[in-house]
N, C-alpha and C. Protein backbone atom coordinates (compact mmCIF):
# COMPACT_ATOMS: atom_id res chain seq x y z
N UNK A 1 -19.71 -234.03 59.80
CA UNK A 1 -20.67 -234.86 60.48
C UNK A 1 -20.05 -236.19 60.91
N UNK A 2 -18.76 -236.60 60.41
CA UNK A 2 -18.33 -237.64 60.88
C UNK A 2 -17.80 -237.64 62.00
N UNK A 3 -17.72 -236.79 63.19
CA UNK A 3 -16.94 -237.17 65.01
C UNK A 3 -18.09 -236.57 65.31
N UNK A 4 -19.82 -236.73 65.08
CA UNK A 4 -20.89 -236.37 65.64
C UNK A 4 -21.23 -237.40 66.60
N UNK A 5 -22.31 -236.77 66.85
CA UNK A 5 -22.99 -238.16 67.70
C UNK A 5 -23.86 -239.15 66.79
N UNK A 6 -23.74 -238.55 65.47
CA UNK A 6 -24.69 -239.60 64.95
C UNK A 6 -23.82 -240.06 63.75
N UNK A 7 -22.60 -240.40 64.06
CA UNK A 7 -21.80 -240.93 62.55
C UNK A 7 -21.92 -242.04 62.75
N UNK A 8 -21.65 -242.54 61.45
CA UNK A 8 -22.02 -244.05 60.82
C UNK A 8 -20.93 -244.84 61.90
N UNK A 9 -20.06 -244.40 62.74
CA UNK A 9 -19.12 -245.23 63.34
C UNK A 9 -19.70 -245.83 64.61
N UNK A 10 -20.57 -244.72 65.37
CA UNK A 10 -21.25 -245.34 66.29
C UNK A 10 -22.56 -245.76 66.24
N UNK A 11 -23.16 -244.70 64.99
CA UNK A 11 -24.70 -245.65 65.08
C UNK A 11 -24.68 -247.13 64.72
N UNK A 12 -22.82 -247.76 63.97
CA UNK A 12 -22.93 -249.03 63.73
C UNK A 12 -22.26 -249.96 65.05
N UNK A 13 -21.95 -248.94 65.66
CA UNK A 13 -21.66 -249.78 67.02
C UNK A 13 -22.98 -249.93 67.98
N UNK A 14 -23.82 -248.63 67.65
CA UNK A 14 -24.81 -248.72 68.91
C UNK A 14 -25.85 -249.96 68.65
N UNK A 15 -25.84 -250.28 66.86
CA UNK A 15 -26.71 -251.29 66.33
C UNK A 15 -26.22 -252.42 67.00
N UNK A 16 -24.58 -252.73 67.06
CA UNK A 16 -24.13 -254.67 67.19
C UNK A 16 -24.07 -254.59 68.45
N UNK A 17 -24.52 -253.14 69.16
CA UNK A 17 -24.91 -253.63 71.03
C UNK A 17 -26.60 -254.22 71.02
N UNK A 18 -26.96 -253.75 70.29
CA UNK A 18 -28.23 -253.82 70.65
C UNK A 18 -28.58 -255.50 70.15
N UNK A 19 -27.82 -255.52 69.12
CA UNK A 19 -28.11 -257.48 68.83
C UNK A 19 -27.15 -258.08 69.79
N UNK A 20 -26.08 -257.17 70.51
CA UNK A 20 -25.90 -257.91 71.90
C UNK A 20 -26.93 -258.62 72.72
N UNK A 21 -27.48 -257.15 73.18
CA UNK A 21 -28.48 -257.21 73.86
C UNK A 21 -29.74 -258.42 73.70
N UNK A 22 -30.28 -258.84 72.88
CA UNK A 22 -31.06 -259.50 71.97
C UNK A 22 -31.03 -260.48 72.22
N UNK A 23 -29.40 -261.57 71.93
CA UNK A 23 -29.28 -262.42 72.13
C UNK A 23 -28.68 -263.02 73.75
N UNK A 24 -28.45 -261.60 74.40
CA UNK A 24 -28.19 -262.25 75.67
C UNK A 24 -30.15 -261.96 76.41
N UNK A 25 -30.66 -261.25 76.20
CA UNK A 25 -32.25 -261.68 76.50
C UNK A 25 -32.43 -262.66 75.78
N UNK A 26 -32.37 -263.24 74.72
CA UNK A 26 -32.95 -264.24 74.67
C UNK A 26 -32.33 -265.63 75.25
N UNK A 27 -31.34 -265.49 75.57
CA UNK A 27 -30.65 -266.37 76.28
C UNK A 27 -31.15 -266.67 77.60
N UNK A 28 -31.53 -265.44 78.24
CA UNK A 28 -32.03 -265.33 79.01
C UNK A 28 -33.61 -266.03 79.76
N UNK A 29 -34.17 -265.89 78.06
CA UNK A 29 -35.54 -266.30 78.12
C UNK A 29 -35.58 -267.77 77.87
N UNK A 30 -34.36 -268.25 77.31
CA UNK A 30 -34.43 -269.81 77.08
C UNK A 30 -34.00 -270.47 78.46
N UNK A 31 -33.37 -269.63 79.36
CA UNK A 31 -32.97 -270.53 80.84
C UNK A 31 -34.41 -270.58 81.35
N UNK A 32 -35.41 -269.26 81.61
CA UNK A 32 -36.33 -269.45 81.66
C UNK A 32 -37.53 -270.72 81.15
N UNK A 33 -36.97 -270.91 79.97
CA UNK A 33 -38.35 -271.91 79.45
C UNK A 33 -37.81 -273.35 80.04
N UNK A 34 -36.49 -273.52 80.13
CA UNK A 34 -35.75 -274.75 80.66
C UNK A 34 -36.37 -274.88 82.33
N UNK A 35 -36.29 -273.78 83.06
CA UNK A 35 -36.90 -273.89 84.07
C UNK A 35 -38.55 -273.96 84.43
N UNK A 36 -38.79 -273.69 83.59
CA UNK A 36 -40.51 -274.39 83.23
C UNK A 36 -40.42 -275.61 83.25
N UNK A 37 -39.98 -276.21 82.22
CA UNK A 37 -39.81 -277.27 81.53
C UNK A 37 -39.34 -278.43 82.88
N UNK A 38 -38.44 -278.20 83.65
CA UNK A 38 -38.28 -278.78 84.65
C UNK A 38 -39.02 -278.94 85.82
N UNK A 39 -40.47 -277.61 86.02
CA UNK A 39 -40.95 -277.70 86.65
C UNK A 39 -41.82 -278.55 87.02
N UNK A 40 -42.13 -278.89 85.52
CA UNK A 40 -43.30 -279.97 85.01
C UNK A 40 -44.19 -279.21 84.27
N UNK A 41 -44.33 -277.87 83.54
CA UNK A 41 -45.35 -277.01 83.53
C UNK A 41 -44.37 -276.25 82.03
N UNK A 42 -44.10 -277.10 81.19
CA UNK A 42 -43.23 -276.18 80.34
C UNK A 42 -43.96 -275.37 79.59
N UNK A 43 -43.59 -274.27 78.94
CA UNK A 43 -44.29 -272.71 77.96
C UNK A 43 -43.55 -272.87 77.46
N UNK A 44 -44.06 -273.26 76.06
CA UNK A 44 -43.22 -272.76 75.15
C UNK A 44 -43.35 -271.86 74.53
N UNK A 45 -44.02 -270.59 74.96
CA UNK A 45 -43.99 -269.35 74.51
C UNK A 45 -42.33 -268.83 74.94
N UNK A 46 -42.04 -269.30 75.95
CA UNK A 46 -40.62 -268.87 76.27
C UNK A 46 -39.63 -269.23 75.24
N UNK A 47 -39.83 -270.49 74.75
CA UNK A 47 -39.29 -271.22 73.86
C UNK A 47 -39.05 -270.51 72.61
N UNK A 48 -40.63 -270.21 72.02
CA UNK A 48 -40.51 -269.07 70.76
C UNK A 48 -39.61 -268.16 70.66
N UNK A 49 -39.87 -267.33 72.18
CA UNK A 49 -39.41 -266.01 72.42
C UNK A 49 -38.39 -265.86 72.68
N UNK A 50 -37.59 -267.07 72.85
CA UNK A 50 -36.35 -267.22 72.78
C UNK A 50 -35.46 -267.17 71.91
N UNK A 51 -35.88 -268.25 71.10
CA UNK A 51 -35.47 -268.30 69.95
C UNK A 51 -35.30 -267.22 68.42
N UNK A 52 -36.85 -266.78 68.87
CA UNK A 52 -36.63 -265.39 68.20
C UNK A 52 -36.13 -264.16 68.44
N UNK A 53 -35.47 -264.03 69.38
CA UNK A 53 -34.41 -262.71 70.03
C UNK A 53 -33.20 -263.25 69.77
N UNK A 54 -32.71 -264.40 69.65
CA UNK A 54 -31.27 -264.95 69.44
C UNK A 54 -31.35 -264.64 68.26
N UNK A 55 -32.02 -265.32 67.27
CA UNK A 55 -32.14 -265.32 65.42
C UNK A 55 -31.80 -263.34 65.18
N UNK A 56 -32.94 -263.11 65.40
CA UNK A 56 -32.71 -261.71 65.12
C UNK A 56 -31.71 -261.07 66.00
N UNK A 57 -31.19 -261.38 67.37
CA UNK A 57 -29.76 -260.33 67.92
C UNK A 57 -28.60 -261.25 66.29
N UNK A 58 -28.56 -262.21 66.14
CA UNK A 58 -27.03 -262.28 65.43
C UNK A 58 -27.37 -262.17 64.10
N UNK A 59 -28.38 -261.60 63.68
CA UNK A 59 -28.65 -260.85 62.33
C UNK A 59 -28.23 -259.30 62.24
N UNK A 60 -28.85 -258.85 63.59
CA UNK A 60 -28.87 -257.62 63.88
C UNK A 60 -26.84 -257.54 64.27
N UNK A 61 -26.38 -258.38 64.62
CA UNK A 61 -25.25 -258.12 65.12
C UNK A 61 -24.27 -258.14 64.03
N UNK A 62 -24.48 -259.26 62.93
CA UNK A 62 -23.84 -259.99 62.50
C UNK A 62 -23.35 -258.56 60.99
N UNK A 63 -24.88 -257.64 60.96
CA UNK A 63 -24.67 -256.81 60.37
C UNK A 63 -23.68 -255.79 60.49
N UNK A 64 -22.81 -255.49 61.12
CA UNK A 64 -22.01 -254.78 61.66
C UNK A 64 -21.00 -254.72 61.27
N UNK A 65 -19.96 -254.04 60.56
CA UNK A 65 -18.63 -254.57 59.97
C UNK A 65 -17.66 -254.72 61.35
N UNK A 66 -16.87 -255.80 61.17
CA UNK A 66 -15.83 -255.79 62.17
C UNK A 66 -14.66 -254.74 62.27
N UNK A 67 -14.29 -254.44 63.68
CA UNK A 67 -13.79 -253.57 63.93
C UNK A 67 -12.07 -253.41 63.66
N UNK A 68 -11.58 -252.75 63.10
CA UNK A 68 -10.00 -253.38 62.81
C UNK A 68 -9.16 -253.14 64.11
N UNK A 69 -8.20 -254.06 64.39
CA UNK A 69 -7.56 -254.88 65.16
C UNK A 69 -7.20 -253.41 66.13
N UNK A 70 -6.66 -253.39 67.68
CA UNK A 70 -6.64 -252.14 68.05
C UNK A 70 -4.85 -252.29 67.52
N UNK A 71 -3.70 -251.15 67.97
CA UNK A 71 -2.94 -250.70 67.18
C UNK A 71 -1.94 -250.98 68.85
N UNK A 72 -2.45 -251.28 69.99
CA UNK A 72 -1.85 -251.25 71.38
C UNK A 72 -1.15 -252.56 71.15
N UNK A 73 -0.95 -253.84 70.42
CA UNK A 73 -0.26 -254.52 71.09
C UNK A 73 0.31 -254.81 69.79
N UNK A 74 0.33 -253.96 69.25
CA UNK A 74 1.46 -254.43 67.79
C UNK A 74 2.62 -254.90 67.76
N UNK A 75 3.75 -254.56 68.72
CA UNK A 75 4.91 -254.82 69.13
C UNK A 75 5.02 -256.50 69.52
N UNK A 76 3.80 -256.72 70.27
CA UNK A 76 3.65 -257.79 70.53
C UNK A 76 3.15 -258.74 69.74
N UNK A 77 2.31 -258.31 68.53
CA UNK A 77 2.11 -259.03 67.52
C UNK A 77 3.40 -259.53 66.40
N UNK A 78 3.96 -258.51 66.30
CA UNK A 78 5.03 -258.33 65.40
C UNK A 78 6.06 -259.87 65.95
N UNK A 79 6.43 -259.58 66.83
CA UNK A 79 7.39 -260.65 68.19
C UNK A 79 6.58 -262.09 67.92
N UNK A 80 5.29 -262.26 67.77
CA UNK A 80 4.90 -263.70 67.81
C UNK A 80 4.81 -263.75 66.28
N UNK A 81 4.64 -262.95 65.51
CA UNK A 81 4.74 -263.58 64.21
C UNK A 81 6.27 -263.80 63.75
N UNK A 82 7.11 -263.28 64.44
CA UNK A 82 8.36 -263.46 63.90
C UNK A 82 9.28 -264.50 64.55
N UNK A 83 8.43 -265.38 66.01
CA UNK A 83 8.90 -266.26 67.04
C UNK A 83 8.10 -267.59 65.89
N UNK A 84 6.92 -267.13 65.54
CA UNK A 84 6.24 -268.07 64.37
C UNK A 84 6.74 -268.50 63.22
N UNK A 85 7.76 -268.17 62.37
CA UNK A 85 8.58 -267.80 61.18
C UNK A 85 9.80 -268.57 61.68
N UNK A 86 10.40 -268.49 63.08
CA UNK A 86 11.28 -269.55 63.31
C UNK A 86 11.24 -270.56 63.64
N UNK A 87 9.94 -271.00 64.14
CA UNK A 87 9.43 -272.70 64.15
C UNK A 87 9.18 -272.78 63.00
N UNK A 88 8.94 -272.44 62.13
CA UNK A 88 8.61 -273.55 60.94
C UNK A 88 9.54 -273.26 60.12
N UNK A 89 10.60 -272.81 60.23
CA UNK A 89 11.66 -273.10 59.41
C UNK A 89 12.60 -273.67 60.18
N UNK A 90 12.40 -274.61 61.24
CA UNK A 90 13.03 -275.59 62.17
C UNK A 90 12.50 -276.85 61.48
């Protein structure tokens, strides 16, 4: 069951899209209340609703274990940690 469609690898990826999602709507909804707000006519229902899609996307996101490093630029990692190791022993 683990290279399914429903293994823990992507249902925990499909979760930290969705608190993507969340916090870029609510981001969304706060340009909105700013543009009220400027109109002369501010809602702060936008305001709420803003705020509460950000809170909960980086809860929802934050839950997610991070992903380990990809394995494509190792060579190149290797080269700056070892260009790193000779400045400071300068």
């Amino acid at each position: 069951m683990g290279k399914g469609l429903f293994s823990p690898h992507m249902l925990g990826e499909f979760v930290s899209r969705i608190g993507l999602f969340l916090i870029l709507l609510g981001t969304g909804i706060l340009i909105l209340f700013i543009a009220s707000e400027g109109a002369g006519s501010a809602n702060f229902d936008y305001l709420f609703w803003a705020l509460l899609a950000i809170i909960v996307g980086f809860f929802v996101r934050r839950r997610h274990d991070a992903e380990p490093p990809a394995e494509r630029f190792s060579l190149l990692r290797k080269l700056r940690d070892k260009n790193r190791g000779r400045k400071e022993r300068r």
